[in-house]
C-alpha atoms as a PDB file:
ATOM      1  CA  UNK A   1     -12.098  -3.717  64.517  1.00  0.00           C
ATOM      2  CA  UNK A   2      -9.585  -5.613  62.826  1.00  0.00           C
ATOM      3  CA  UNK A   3      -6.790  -3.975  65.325  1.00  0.00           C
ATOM      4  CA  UNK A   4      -9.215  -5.279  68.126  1.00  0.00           C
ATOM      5  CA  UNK A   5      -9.398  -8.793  66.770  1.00  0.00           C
ATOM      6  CA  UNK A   6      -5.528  -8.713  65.965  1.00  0.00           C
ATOM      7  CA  UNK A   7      -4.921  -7.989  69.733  1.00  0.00           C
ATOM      8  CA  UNK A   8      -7.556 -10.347  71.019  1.00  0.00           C
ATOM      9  CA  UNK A   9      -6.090 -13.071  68.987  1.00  0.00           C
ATOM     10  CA  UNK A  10      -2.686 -12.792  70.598  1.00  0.00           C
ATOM     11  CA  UNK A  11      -4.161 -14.175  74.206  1.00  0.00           C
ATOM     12  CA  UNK A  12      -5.664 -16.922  73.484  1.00  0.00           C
ATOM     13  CA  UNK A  13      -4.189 -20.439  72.119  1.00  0.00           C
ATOM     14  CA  UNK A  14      -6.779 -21.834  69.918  1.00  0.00           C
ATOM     15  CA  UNK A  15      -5.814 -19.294  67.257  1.00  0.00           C
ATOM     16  CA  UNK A  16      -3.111 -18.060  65.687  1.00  0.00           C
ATOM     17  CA  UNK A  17      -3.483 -15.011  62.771  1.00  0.00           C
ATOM     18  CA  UNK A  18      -1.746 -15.555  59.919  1.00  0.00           C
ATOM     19  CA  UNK A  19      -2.450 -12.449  57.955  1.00  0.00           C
ATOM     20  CA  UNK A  20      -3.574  -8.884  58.272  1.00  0.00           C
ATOM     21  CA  UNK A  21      -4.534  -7.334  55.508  1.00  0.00           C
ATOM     22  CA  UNK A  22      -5.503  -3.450  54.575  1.00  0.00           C
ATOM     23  CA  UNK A  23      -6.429  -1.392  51.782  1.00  0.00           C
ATOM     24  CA  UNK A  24      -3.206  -0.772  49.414  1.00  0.00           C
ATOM     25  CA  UNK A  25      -3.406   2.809  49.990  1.00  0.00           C
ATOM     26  CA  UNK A  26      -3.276   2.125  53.938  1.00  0.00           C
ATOM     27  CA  UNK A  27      -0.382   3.806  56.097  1.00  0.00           C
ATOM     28  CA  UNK A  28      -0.133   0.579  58.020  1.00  0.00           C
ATOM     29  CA  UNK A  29       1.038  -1.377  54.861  1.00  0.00           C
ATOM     30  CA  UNK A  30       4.215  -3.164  55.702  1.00  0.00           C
ATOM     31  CA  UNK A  31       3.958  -2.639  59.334  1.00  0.00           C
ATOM     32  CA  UNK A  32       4.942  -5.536  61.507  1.00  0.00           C
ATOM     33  CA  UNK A  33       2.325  -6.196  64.133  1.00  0.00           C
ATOM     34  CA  UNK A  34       2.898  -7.026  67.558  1.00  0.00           C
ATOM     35  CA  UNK A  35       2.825 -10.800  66.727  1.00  0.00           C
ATOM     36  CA  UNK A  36       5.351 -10.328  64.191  1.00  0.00           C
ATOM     37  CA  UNK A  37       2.470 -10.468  60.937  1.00  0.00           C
ATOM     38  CA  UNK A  38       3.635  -7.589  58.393  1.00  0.00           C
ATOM     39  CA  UNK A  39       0.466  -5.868  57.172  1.00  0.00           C
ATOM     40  CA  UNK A  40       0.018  -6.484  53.501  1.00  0.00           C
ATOM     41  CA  UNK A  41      -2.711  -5.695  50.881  1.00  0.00           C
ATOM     42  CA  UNK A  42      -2.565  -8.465  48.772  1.00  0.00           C
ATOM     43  CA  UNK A  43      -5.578 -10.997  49.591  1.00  0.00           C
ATOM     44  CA  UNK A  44      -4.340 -14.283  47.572  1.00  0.00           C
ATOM     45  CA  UNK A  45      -0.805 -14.182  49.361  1.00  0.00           C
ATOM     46  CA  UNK A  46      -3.028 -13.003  53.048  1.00  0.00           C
ATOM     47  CA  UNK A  47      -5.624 -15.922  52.647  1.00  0.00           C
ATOM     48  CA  UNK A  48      -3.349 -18.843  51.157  1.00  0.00           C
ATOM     49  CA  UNK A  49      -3.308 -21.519  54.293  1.00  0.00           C
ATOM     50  CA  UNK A  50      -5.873 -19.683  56.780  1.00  0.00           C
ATOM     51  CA  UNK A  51      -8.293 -21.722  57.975  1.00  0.00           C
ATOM     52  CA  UNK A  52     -11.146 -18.697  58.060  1.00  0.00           C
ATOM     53  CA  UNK A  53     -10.891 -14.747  57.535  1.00  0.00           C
ATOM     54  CA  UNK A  54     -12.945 -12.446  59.961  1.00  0.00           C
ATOM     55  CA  UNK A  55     -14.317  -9.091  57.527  1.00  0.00           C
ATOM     56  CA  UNK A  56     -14.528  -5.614  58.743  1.00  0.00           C
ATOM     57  CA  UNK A  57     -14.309  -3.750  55.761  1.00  0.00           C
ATOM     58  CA  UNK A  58     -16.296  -2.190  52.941  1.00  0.00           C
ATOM     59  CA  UNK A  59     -19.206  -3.961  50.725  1.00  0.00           C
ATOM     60  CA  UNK A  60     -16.628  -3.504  47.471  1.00  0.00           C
ATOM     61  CA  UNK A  61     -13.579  -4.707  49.395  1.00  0.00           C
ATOM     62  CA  UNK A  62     -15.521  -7.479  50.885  1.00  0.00           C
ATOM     63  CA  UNK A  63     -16.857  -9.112  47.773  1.00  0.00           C
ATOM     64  CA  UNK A  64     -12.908  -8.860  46.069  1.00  0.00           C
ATOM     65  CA  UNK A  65     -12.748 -10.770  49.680  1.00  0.00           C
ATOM     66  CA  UNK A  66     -14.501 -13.645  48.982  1.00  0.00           C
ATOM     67  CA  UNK A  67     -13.491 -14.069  44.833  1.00  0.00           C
ATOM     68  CA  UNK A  68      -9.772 -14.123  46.342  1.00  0.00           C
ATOM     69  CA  UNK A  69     -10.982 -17.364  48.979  1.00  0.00           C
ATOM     70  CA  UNK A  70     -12.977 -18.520  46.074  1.00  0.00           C
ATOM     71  CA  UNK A  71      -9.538 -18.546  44.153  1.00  0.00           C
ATOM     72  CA  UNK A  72      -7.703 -20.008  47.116  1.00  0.00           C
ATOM     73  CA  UNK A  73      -9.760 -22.880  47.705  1.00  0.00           C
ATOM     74  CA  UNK A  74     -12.536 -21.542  49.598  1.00  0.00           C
ATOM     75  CA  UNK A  75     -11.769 -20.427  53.208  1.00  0.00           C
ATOM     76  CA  UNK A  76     -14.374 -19.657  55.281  1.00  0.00           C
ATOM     77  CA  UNK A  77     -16.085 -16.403  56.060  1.00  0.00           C
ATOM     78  CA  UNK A  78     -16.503 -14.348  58.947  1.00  0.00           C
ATOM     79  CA  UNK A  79     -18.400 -11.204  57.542  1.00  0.00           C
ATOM     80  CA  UNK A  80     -19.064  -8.372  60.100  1.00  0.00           C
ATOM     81  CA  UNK A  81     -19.124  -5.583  56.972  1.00  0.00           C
ATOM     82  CA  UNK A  82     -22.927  -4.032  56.781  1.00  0.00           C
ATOM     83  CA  UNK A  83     -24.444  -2.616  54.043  1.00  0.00           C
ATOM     84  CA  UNK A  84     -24.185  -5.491  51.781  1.00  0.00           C
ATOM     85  CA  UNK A  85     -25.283  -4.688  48.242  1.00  0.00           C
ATOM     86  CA  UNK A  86     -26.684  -7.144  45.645  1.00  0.00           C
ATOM     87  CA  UNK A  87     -23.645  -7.581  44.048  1.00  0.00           C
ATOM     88  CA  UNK A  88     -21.535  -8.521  47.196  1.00  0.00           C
ATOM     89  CA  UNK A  89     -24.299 -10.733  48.284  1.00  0.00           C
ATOM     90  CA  UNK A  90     -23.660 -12.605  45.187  1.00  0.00           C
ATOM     91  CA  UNK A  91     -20.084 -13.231  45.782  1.00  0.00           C
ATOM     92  CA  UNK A  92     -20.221 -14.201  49.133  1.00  0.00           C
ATOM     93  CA  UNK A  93     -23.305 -16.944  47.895  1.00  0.00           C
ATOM     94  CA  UNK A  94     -20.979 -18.457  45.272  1.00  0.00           C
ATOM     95  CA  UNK A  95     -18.180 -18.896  47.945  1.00  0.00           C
ATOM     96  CA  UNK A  96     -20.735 -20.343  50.137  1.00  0.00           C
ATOM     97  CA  UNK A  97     -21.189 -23.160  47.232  1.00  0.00           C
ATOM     98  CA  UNK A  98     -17.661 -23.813  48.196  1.00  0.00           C
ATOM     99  CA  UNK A  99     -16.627 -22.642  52.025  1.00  0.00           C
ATOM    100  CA  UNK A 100     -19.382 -22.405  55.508  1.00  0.00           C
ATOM    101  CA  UNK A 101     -19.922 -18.569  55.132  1.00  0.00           C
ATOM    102  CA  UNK A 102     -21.119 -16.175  58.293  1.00  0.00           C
ATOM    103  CA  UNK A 103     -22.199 -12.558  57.783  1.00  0.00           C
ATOM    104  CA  UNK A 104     -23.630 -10.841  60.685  1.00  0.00           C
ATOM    105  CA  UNK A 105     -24.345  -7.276  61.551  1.00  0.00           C
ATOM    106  CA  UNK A 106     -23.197  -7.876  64.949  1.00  0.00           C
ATOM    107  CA  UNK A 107     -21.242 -10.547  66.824  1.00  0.00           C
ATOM    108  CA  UNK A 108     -21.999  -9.617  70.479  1.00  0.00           C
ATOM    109  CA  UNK A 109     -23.208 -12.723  72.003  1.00  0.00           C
ATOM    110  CA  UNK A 110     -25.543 -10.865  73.972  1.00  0.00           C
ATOM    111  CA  UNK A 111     -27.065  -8.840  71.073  1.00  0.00           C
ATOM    112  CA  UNK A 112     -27.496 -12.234  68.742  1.00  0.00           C
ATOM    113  CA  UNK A 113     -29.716 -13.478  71.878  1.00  0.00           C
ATOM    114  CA  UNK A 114     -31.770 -10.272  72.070  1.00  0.00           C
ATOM    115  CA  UNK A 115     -32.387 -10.659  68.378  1.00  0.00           C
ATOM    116  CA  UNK A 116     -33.636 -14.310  68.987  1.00  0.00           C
ATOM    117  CA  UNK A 117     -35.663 -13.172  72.099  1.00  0.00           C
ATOM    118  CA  UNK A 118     -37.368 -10.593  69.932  1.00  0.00           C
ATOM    119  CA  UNK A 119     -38.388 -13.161  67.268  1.00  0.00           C
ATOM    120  CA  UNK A 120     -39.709 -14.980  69.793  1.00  0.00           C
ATOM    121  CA  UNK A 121     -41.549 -12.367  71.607  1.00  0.00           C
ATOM    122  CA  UNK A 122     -43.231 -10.670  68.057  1.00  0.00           C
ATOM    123  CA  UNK A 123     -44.217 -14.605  67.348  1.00  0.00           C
ATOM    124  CA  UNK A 124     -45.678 -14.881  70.737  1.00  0.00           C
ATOM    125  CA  UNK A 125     -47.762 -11.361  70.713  1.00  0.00           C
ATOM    126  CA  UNK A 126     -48.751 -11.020  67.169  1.00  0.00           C
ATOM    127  CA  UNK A 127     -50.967  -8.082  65.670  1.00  0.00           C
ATOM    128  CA  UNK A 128     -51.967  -6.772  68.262  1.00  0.00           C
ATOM    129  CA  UNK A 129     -48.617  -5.137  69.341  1.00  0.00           C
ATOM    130  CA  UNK A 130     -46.725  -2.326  67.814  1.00  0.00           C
ATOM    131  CA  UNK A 131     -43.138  -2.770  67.002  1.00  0.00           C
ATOM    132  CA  UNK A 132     -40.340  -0.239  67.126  1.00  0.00           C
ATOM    133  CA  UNK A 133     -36.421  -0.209  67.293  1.00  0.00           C
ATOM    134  CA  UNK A 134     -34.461   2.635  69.052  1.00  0.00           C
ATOM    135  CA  UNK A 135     -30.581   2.303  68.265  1.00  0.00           C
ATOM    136  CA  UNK A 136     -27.561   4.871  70.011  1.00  0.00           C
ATOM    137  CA  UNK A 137     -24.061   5.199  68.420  1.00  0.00           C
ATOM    138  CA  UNK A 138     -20.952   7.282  68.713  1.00  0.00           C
ATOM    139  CA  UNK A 139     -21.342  10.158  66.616  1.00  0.00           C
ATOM    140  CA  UNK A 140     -18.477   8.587  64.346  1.00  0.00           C
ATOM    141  CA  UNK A 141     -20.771   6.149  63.428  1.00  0.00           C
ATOM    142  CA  UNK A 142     -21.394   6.357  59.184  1.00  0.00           C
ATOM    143  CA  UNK A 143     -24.399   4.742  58.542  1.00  0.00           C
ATOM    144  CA  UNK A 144     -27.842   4.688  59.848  1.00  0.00           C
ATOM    145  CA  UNK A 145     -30.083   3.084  60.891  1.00  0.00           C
ATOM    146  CA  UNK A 146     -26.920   0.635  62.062  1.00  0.00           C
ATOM    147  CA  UNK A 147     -27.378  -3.132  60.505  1.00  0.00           C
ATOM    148  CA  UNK A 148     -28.174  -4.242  64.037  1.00  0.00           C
ATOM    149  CA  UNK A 149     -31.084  -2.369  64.456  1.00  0.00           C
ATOM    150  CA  UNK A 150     -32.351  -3.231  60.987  1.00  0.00           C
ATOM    151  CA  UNK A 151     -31.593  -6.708  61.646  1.00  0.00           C
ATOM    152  CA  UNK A 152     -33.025  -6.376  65.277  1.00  0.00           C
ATOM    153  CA  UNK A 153     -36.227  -5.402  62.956  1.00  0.00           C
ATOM    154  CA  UNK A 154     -35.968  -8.365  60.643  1.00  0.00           C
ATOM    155  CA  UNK A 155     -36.629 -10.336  63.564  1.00  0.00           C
ATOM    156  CA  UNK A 156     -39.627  -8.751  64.608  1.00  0.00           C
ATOM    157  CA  UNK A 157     -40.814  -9.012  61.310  1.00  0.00           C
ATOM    158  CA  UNK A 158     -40.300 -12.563  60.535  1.00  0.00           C
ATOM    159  CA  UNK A 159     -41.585 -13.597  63.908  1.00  0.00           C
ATOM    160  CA  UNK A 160     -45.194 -11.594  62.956  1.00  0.00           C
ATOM    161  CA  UNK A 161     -44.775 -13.187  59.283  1.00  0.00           C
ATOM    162  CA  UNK A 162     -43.746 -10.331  57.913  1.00  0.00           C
ATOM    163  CA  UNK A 163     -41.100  -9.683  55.247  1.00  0.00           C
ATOM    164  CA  UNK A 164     -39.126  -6.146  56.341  1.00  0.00           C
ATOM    165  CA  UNK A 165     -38.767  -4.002  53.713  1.00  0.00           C
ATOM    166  CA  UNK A 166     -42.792  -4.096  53.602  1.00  0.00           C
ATOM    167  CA  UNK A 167     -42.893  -2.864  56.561  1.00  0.00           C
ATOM    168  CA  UNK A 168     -39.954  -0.950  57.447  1.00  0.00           C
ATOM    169  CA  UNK A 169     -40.373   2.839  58.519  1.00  0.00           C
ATOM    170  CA  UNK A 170     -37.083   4.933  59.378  1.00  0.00           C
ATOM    171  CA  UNK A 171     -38.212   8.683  59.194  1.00  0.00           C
ATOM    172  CA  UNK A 172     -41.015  10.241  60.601  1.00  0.00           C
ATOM    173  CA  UNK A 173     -41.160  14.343  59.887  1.00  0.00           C
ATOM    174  CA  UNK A 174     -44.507  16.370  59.648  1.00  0.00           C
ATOM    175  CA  UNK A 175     -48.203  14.958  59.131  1.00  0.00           C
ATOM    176  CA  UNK A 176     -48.157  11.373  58.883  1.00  0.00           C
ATOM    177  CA  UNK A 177     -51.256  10.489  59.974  1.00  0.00           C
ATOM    178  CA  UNK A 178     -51.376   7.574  62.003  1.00  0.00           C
ATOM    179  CA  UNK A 179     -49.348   5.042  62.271  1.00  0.00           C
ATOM    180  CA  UNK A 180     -50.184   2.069  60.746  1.00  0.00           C
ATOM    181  CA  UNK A 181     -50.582  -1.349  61.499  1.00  0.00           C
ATOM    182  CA  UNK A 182     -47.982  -4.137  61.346  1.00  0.00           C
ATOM    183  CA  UNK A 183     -44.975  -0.933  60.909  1.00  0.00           C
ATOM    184  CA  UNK A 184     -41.720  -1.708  62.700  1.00  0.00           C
ATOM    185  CA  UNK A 185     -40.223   1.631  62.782  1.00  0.00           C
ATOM    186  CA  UNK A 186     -36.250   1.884  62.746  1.00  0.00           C
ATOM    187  CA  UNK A 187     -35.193   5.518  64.996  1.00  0.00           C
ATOM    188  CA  UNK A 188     -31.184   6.342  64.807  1.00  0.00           C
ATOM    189  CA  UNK A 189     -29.914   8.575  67.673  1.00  0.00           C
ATOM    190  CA  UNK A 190     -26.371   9.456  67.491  1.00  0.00           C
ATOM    191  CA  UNK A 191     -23.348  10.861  70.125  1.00  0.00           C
ATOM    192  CA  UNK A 192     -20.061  10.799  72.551  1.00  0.00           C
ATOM    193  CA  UNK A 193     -18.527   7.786  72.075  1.00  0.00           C
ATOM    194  CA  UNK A 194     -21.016   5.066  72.874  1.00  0.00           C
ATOM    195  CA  UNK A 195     -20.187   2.068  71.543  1.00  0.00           C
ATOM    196  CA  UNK A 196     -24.120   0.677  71.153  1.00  0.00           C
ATOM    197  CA  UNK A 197     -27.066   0.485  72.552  1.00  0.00           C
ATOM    198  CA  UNK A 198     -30.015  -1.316  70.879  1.00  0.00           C
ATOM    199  CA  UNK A 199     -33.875  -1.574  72.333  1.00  0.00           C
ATOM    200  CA  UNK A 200     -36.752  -3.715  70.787  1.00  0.00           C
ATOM    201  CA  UNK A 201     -39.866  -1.604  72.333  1.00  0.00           C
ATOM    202  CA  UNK A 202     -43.251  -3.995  71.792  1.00  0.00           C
ATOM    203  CA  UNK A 203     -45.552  -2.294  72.611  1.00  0.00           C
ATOM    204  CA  UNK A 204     -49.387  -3.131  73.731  1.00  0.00           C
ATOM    205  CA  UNK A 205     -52.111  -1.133  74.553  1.00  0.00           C
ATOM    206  CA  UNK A 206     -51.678  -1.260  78.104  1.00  0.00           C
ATOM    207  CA  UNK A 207     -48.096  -2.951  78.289  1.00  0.00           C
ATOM    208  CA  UNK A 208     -45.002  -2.327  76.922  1.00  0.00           C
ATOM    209  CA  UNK A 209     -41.767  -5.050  77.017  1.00  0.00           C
ATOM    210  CA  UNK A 210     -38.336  -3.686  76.019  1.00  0.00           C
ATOM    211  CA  UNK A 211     -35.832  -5.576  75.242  1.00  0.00           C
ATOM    212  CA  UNK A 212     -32.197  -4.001  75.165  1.00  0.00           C
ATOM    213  CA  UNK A 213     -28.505  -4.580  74.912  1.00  0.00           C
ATOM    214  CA  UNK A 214     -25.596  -2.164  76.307  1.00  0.00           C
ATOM    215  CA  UNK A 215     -22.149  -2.525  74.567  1.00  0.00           C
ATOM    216  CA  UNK A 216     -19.564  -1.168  77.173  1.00  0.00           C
ATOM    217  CA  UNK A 217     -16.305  -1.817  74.585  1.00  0.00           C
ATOM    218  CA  UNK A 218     -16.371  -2.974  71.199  1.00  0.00           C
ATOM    219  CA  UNK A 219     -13.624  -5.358  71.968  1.00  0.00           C
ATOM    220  CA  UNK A 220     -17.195  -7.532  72.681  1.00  0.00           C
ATOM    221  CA  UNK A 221     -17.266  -7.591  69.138  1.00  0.00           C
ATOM    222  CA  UNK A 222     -14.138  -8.665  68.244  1.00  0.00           C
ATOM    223  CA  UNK A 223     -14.651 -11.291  70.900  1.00  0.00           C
ATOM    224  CA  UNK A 224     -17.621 -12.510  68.935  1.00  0.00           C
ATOM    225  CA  UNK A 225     -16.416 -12.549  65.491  1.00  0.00           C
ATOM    226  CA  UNK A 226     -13.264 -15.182  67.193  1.00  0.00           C
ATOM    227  CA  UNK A 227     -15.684 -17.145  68.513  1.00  0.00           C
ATOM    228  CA  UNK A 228     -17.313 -17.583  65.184  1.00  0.00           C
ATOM    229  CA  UNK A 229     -14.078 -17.989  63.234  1.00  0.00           C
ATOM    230  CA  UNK A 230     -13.233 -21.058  65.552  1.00  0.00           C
ATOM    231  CA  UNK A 231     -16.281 -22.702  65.330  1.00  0.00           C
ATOM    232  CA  UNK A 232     -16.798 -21.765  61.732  1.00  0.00           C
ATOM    233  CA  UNK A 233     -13.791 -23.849  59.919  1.00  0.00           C
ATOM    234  CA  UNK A 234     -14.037 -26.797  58.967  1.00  0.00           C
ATOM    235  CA  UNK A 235     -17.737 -26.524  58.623  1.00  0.00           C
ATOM    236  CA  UNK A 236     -19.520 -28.078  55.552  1.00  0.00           C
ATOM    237  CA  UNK A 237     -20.017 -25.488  52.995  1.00  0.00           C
ATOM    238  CA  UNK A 238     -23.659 -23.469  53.074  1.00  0.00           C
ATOM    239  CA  UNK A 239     -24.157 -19.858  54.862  1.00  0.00           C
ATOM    240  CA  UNK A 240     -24.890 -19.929  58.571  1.00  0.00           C
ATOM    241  CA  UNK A 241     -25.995 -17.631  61.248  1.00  0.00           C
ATOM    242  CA  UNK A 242     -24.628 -16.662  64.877  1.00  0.00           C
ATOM    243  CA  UNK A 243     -27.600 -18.251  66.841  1.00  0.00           C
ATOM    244  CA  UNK A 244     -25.638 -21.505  64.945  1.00  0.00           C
ATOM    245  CA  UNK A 245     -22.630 -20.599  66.656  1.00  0.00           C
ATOM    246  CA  UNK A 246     -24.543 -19.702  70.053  1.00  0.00           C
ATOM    247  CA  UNK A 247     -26.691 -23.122  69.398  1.00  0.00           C
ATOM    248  CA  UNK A 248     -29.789 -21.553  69.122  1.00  0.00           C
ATOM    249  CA  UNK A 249     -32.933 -23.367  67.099  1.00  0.00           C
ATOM    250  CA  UNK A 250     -33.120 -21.641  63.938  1.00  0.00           C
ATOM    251  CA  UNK A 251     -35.311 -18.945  62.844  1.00  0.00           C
END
């Protein structure tokens, strides 16, 4: 991803990268990109005079992400890494005390609508709808269910008053009865190279709406997490969404 947004970067004229950084043990260290920036691992020298950072990393490498723009003066945060423990959270609050901070699962501009529409939709419905998520991925692909899908969920949820993790149901194996009301079940499918395909299902006793976005490249992606670099900096401090950068209402 970070290759992607490197190479996106280079076409267009409203930004200009300043840094690419890697783990130390990375082969690419000291490479010089196609734009002439030498890959480096050292975050305080990378971050010193960028107006934002985009994040596609690792929950440990992206909380030593934001202490080192803490320590540089607080430079804004584009955070695509998923599986965000506690203790990254935390970091990437305190920056946000300093610097506008984004994390999202997923900065397709097409998948941050279907996660609005489902809100919406699960609002509009209520009870009397069941809820699940179907997500497809390369068979690369590490973790499961992917943070779209669970954040696909979260929207469900909150739009039915829910809180997720109440509700959330990811396996189903054997006897288990019948399902029960207000679950949002979460199903992984994985294979090929797909790049991702995600599908809110509510579904009534007599109806059923889907909802679904098709990735056809993950350069969509990359595309995204640009767009919310630019209009992130120079944002007052506080942690903000992509429906903000898409100008949605908020949740």
């Amino acid at each position: 991803m970070g290759r992607r947004v490197i190479q996106l970067a280079a076409g267009r004229d409203d930004v200009q990268v300043h840094a690419a950084i890697d783990r130390a043990d990375s082969p690419l260290i000291g490479q010089v990109l196609d734009d002439g920036v030498v890959v480096t691992s050292n975050l305080e020298t990378g971050l010193a005079g960028c107006d934002a950072y985009i994040d596609f990393t690792t929950p440990e490498a992206c909380a030593q992400a934001a202490r080192a723009a803490m320590h540089a003066g607080g430079v804004a945060a584009v955070v695509g890494t998923t599986g965000l423990d506690p203790a990254t959270v935390s970091e990437l609050d305190r920056l946000a005390a300093r610097a506008p901070v984004l994390v999202a699962a997923n900065f397709s501009l097409g998948v941050n609508l279907v996660i609005a529409l489902a809100e919406t939709a699960a609002r509009a419905l209520g009870p009397e709808f069941d809820f699940e998520v179907m997500e497809l991925h390369h068979r690369h692909k590490r973790d499961a269910p992917s943070g779209t899908a669970l954040a696909l969920a979260a929207a469900l949820a909150a739009g039915r008053g829910q809180a997720l993790a109440d509700v959330l149901r990811t396996a189903r194996s054997g006897e288990v009865g019948p399902r029960p009301d207000g679950e949002i079940g979460v199903v992984a499918l994985r294979g090929g190279e797909i790049a991702g395909e995600h599908t809110a299902l509510l579904i009534g006793d007599s109806e059923r709406i889907e909802l679904t976005h098709r990735a056809g490249s993950r350069d969509l992606f990359a595309a995204g997490a640009l767009r919310a670099a630019t209009w992130l900096a120079g944002r007052p401090p506080g942690h903000y969404a992509m429906r903000d950068v898409l100008g949605l209402p908020p949740s």
